[in-house]
PDB file of N, CA and C in Angstrom:
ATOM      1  N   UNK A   1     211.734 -31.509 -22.372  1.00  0.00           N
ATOM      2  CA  UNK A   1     211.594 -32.910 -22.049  1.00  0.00           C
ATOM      3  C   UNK A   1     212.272 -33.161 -20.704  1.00  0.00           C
ATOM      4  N   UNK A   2     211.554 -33.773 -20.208  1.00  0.00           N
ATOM      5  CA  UNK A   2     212.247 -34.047 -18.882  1.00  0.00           C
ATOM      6  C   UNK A   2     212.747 -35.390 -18.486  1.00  0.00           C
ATOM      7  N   UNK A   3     213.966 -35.510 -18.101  1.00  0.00           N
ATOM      8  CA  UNK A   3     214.486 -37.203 -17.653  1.00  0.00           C
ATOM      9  C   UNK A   3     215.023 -37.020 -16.058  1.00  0.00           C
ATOM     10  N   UNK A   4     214.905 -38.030 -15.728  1.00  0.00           N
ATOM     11  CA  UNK A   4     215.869 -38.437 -14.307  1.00  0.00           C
ATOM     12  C   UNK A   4     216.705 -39.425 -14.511  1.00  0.00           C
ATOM     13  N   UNK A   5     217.624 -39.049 -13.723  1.00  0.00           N
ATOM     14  CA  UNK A   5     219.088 -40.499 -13.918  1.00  0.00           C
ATOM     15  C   UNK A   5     219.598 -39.886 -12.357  1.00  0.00           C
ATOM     16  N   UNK A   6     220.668 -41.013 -12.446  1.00  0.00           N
ATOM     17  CA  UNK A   6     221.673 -40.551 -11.105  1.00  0.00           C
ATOM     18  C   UNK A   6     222.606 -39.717 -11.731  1.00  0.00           C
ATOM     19  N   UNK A   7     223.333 -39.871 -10.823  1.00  0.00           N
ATOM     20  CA  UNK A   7     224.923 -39.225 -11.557  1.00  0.00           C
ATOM     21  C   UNK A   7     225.700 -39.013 -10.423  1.00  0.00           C
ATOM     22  N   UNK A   8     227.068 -39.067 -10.243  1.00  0.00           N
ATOM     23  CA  UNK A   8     228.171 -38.975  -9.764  1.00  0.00           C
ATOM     24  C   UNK A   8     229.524 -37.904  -9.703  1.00  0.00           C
ATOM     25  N   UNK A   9     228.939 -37.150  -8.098  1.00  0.00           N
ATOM     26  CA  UNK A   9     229.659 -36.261  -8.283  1.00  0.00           C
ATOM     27  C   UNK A   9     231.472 -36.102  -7.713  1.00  0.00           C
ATOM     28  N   UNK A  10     232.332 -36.445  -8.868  1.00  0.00           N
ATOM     29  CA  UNK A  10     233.503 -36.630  -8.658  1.00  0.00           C
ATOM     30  C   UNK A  10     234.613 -35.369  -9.145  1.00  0.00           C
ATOM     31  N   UNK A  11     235.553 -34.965  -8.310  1.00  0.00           N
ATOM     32  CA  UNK A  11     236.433 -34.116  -9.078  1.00  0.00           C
ATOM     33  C   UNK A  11     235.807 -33.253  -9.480  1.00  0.00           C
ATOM     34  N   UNK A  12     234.828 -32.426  -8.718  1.00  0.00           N
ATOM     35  CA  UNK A  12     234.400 -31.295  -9.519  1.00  0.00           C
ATOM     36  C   UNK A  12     233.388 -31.237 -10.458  1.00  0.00           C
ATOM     37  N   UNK A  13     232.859 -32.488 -10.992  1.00  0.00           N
ATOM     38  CA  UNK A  13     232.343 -32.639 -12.120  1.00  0.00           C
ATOM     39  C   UNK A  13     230.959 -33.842 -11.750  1.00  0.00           C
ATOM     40  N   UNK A  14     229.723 -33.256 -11.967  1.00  0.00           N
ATOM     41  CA  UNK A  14     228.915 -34.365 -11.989  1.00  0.00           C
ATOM     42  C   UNK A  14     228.635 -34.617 -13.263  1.00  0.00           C
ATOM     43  N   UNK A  15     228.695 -36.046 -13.352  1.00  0.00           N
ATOM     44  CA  UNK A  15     228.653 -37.179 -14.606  1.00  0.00           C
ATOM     45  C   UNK A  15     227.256 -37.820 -14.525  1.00  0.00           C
ATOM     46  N   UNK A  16     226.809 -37.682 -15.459  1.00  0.00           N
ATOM     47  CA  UNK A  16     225.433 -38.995 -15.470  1.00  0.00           C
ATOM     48  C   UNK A  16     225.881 -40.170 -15.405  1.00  0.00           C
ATOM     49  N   UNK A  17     224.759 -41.123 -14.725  1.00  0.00           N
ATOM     50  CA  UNK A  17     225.143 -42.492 -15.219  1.00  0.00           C
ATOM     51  C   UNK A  17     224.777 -43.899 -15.900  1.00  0.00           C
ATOM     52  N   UNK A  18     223.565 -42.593 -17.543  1.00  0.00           N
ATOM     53  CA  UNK A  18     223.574 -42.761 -18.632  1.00  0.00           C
ATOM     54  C   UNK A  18     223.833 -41.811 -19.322  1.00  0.00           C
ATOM     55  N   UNK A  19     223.645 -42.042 -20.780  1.00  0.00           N
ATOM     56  CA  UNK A  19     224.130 -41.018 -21.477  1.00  0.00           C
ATOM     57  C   UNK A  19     222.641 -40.332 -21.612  1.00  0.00           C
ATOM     58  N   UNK A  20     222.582 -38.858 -21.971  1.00  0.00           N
ATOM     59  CA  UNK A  20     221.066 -38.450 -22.481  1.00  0.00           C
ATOM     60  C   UNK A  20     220.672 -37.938 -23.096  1.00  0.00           C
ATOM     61  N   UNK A  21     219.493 -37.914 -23.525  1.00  0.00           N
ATOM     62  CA  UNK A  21     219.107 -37.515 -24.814  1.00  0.00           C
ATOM     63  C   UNK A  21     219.399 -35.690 -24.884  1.00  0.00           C
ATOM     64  N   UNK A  22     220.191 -35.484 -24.954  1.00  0.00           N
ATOM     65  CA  UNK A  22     220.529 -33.615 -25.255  1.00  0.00           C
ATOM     66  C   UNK A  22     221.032 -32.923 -26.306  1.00  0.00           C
ATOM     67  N   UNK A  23     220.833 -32.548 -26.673  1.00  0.00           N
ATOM     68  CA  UNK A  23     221.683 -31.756 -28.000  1.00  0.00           C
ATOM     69  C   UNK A  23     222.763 -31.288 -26.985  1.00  0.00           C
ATOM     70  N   UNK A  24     224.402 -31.071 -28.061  1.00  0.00           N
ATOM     71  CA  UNK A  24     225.525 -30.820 -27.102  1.00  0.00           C
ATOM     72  C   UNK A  24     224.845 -29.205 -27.313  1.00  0.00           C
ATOM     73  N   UNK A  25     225.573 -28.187 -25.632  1.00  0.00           N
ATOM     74  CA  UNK A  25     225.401 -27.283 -25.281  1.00  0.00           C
ATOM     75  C   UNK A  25     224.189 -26.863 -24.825  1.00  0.00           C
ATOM     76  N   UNK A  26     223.742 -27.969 -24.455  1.00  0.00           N
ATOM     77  CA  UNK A  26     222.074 -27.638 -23.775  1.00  0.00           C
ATOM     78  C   UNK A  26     221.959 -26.975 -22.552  1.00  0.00           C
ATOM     79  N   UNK A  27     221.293 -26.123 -22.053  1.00  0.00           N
ATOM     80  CA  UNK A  27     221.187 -25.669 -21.072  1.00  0.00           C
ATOM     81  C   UNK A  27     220.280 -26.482 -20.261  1.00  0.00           C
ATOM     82  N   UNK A  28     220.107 -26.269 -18.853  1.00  0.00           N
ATOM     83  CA  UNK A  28     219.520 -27.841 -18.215  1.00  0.00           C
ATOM     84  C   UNK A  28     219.851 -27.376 -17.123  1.00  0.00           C
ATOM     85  N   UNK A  29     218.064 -27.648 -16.007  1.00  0.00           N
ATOM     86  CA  UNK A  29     218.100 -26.673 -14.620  1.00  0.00           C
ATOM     87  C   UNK A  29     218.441 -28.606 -13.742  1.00  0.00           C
ATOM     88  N   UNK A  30     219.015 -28.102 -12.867  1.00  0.00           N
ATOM     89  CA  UNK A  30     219.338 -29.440 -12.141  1.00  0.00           C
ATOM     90  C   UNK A  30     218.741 -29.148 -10.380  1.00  0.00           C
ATOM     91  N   UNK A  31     217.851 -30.332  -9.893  1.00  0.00           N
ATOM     92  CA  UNK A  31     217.821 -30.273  -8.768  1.00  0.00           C
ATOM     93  C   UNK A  31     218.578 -31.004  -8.341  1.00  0.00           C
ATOM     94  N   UNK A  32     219.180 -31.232  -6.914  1.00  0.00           N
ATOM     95  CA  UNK A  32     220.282 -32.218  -6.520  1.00  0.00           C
ATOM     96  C   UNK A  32     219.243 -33.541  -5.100  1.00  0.00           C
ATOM     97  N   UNK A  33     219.207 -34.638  -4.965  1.00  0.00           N
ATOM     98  CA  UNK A  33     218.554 -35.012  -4.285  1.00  0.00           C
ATOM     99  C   UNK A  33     219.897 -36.449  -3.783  1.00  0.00           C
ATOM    100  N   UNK A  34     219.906 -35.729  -2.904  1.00  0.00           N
ATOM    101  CA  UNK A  34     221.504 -36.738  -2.092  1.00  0.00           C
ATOM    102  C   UNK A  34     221.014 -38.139  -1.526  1.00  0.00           C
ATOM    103  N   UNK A  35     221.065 -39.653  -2.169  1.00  0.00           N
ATOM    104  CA  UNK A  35     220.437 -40.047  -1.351  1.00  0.00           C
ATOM    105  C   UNK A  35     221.404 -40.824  -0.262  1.00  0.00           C
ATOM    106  N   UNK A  36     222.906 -40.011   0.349  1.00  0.00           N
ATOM    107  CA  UNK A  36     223.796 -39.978   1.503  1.00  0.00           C
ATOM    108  C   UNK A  36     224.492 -41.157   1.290  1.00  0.00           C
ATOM    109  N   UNK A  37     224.237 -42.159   0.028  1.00  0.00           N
ATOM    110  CA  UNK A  37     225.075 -43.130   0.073  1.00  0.00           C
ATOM    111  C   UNK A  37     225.588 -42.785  -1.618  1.00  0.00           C
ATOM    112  N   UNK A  38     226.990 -43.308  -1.356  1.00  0.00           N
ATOM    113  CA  UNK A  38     227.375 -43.216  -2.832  1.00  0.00           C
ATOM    114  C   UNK A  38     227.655 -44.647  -3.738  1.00  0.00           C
ATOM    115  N   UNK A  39     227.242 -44.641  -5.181  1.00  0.00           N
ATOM    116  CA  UNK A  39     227.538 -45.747  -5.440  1.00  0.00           C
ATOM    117  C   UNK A  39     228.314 -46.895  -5.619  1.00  0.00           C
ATOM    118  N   UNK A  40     229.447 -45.962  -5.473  1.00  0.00           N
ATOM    119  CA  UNK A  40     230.782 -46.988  -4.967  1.00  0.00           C
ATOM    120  C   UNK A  40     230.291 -47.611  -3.683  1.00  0.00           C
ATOM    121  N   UNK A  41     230.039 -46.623  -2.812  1.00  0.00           N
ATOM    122  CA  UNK A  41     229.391 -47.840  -1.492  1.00  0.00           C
ATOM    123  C   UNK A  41     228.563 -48.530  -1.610  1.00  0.00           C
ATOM    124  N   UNK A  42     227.755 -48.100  -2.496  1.00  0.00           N
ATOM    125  CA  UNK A  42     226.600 -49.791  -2.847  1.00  0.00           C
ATOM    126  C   UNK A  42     227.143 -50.909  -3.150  1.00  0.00           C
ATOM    127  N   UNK A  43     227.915 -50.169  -4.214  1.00  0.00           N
ATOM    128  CA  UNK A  43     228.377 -51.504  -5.319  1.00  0.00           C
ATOM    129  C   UNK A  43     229.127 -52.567  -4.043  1.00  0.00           C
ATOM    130  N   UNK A  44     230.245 -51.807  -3.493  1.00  0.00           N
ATOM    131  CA  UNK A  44     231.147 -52.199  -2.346  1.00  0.00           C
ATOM    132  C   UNK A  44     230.284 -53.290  -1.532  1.00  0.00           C
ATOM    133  N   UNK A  45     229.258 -52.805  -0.779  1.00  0.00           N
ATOM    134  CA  UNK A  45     228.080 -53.420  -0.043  1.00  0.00           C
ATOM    135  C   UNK A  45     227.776 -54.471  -0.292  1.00  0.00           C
ATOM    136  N   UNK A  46     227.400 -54.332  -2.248  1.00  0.00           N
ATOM    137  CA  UNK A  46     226.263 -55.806  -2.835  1.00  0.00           C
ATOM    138  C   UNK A  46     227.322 -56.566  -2.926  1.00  0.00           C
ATOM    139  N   UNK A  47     228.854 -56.343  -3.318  1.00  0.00           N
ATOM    140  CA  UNK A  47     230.042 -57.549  -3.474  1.00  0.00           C
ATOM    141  C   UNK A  47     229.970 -57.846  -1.970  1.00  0.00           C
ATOM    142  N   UNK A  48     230.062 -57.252  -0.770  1.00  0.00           N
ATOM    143  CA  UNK A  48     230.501 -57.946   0.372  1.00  0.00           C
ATOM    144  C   UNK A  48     229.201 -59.398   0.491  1.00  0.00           C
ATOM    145  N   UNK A  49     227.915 -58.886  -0.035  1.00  0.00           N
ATOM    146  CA  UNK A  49     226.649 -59.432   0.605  1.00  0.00           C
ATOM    147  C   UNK A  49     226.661 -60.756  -0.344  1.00  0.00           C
ATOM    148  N   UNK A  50     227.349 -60.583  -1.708  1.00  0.00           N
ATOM    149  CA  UNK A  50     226.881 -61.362  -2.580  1.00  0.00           C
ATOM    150  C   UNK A  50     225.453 -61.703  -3.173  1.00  0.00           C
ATOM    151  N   UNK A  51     225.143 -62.170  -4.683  1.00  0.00           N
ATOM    152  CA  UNK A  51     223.958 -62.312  -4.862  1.00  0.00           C
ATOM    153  C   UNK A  51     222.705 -62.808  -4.044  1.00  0.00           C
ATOM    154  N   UNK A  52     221.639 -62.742  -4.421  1.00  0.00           N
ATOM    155  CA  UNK A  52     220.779 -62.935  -3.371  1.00  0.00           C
ATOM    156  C   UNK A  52     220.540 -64.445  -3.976  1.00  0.00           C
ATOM    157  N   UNK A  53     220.379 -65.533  -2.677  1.00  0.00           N
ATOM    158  CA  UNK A  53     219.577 -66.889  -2.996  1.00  0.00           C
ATOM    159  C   UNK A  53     218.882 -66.911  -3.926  1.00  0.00           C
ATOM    160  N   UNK A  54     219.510 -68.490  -4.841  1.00  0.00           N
ATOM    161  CA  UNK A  54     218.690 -68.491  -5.946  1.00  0.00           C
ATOM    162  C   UNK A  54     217.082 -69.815  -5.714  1.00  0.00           C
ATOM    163  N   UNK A  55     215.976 -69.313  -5.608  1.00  0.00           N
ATOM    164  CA  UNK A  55     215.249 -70.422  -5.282  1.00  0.00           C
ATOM    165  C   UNK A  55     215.003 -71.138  -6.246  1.00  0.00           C
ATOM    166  N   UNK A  56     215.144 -72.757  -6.167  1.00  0.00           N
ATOM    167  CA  UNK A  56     214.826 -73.688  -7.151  1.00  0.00           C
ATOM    168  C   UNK A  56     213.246 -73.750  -7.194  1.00  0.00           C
ATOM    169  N   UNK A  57     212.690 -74.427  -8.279  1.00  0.00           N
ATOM    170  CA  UNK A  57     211.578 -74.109  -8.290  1.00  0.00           C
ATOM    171  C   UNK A  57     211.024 -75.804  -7.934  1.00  0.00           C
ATOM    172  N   UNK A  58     209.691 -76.144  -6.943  1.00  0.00           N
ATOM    173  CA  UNK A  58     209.456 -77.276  -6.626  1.00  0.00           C
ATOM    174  C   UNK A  58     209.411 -78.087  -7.766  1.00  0.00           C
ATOM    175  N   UNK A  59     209.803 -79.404  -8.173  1.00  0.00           N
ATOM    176  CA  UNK A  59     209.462 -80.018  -9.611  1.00  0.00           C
ATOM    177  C   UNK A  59     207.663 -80.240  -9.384  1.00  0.00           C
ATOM    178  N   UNK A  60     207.242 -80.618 -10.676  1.00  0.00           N
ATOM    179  CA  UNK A  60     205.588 -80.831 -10.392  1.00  0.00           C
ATOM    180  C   UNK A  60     205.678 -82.384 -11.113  1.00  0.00           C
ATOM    181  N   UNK A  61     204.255 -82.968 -10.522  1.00  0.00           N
ATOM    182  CA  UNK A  61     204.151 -84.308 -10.550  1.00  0.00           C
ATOM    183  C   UNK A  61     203.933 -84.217 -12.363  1.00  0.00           C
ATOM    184  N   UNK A  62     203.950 -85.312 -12.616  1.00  0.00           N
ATOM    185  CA  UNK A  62     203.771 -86.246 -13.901  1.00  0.00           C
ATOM    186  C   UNK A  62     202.264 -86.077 -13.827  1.00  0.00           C
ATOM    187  N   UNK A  63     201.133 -85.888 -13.240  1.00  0.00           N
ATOM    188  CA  UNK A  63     199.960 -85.758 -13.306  1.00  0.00           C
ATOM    189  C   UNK A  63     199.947 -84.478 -13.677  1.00  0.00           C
ATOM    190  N   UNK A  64     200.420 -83.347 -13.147  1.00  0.00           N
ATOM    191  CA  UNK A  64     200.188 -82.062 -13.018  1.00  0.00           C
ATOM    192  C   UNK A  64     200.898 -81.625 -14.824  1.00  0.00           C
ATOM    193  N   UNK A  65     202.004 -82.149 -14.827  1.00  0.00           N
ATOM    194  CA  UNK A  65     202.550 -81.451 -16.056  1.00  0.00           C
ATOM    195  C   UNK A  65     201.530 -81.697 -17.483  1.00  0.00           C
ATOM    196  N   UNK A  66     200.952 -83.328 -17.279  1.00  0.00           N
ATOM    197  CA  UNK A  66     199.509 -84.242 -18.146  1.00  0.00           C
ATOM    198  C   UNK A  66     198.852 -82.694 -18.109  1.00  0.00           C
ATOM    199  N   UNK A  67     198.265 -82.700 -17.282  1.00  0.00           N
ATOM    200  CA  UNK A  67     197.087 -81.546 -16.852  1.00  0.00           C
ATOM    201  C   UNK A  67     197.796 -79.873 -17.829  1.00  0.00           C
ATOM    202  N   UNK A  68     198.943 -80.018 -17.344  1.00  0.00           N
ATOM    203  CA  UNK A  68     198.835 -78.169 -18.281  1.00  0.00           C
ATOM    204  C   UNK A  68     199.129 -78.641 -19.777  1.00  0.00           C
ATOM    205  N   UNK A  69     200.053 -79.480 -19.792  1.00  0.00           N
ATOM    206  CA  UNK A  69     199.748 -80.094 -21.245  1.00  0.00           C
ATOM    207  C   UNK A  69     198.358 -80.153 -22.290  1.00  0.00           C
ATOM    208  N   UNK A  70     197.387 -80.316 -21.665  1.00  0.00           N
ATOM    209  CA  UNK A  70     196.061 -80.169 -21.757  1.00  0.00           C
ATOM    210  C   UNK A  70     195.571 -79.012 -22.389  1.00  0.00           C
ATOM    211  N   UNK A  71     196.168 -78.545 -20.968  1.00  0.00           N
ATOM    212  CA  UNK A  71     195.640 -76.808 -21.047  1.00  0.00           C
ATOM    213  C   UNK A  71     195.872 -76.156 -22.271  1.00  0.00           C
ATOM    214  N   UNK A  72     197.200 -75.661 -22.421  1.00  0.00           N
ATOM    215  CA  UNK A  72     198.123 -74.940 -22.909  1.00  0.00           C
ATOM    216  C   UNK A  72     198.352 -75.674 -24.879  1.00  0.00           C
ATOM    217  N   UNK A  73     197.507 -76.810 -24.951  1.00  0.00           N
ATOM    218  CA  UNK A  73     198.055 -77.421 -26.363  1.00  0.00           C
ATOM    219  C   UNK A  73     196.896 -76.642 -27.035  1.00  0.00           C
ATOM    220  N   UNK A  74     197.470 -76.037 -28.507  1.00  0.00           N
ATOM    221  CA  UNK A  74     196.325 -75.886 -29.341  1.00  0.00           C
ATOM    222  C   UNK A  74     196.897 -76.367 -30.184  1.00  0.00           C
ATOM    223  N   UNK A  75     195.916 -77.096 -31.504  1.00  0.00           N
ATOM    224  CA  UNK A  75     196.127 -76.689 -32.812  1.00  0.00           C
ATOM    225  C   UNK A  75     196.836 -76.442 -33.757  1.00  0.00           C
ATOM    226  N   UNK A  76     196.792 -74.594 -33.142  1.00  0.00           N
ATOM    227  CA  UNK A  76     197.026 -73.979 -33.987  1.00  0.00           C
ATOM    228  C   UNK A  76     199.070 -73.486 -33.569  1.00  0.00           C
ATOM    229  N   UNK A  77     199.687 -73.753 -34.891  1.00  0.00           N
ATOM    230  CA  UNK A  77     200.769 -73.369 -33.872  1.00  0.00           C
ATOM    231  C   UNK A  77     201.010 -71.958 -33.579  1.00  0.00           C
ATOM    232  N   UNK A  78     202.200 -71.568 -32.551  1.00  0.00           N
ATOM    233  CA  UNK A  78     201.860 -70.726 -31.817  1.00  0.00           C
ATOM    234  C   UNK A  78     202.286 -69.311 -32.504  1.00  0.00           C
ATOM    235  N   UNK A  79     203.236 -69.447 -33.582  1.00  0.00           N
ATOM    236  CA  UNK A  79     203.542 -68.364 -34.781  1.00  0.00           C
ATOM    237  C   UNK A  79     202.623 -67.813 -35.390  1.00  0.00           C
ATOM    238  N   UNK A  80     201.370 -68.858 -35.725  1.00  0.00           N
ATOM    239  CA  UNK A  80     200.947 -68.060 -36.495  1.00  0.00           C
ATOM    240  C   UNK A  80     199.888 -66.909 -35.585  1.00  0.00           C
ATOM    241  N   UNK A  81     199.724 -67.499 -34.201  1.00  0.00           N
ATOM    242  CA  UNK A  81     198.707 -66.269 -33.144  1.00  0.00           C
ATOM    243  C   UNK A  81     200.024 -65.262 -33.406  1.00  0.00           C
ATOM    244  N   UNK A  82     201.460 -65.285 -33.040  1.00  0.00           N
ATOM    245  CA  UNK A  82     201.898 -64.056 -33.663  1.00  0.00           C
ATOM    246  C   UNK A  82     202.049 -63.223 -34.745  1.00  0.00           C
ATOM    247  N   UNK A  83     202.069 -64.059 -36.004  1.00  0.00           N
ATOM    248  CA  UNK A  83     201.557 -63.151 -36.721  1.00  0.00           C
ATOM    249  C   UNK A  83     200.574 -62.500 -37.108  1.00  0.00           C
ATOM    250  N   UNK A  84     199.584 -63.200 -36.620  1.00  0.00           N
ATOM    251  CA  UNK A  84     197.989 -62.486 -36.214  1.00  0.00           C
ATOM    252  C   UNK A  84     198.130 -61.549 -35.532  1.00  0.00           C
ATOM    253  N   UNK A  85     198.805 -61.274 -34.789  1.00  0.00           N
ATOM    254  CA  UNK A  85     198.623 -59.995 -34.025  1.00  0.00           C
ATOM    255  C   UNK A  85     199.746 -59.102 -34.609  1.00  0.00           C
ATOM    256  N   UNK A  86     200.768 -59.544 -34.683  1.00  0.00           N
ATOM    257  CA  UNK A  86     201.477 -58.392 -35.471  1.00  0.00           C
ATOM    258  C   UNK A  86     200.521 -57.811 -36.547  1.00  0.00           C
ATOM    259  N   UNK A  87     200.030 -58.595 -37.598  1.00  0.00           N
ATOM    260  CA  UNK A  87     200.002 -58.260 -38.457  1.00  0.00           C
ATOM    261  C   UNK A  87     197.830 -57.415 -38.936  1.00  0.00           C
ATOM    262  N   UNK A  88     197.493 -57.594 -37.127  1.00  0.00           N
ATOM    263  CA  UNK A  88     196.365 -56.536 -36.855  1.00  0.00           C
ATOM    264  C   UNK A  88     196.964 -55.222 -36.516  1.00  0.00           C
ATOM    265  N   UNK A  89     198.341 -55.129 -36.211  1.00  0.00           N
ATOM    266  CA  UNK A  89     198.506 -53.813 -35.447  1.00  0.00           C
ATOM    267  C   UNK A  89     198.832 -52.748 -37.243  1.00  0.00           C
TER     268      UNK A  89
END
């Protein structure tokens, strides 16, 4: 089975940075692919930059919201289309 993750090579020792699916004592061929930054320097980076802008979303008119109201109303309520489909699978 094959996975990819990062991992972190500190002290001698590269660490994943998840855990993975292996039986303990697995043998396991490793390619190494450096991508020259380490994640302490990211992390370091995204705190200096801070999150990215959050965009508000335009409000919509009182006509427009009428209109999907429209759209979007059935009937039927909307549990039971889920259990319809759960209960085709």
């Amino acid at each position: 089975m094959d996975q990819t993750t990062t991992a972190i090579y500190e002290n001698g020792i590269l660490r994943p940075a998840v855990t993975l699916d292996l039986p303990e004592h697995s043998e396991v061929e490793i390619t190494i692919h450096s991508n020259g930054e380490s994640l302490r320097s990211k992390v370091r980076r995204a705190l200096k930059l801070g999150p990215p802008p959050v965009k508000t979303p335009s409000p919509i008119s009182d006509e427009r919201r009428a209109e999907l109201a429209k759209i979007f109303t059935t009937e039927t309520p909307i549990g039971d289309y889920i259990r319809e489909d759960r209960d085709a699978r």
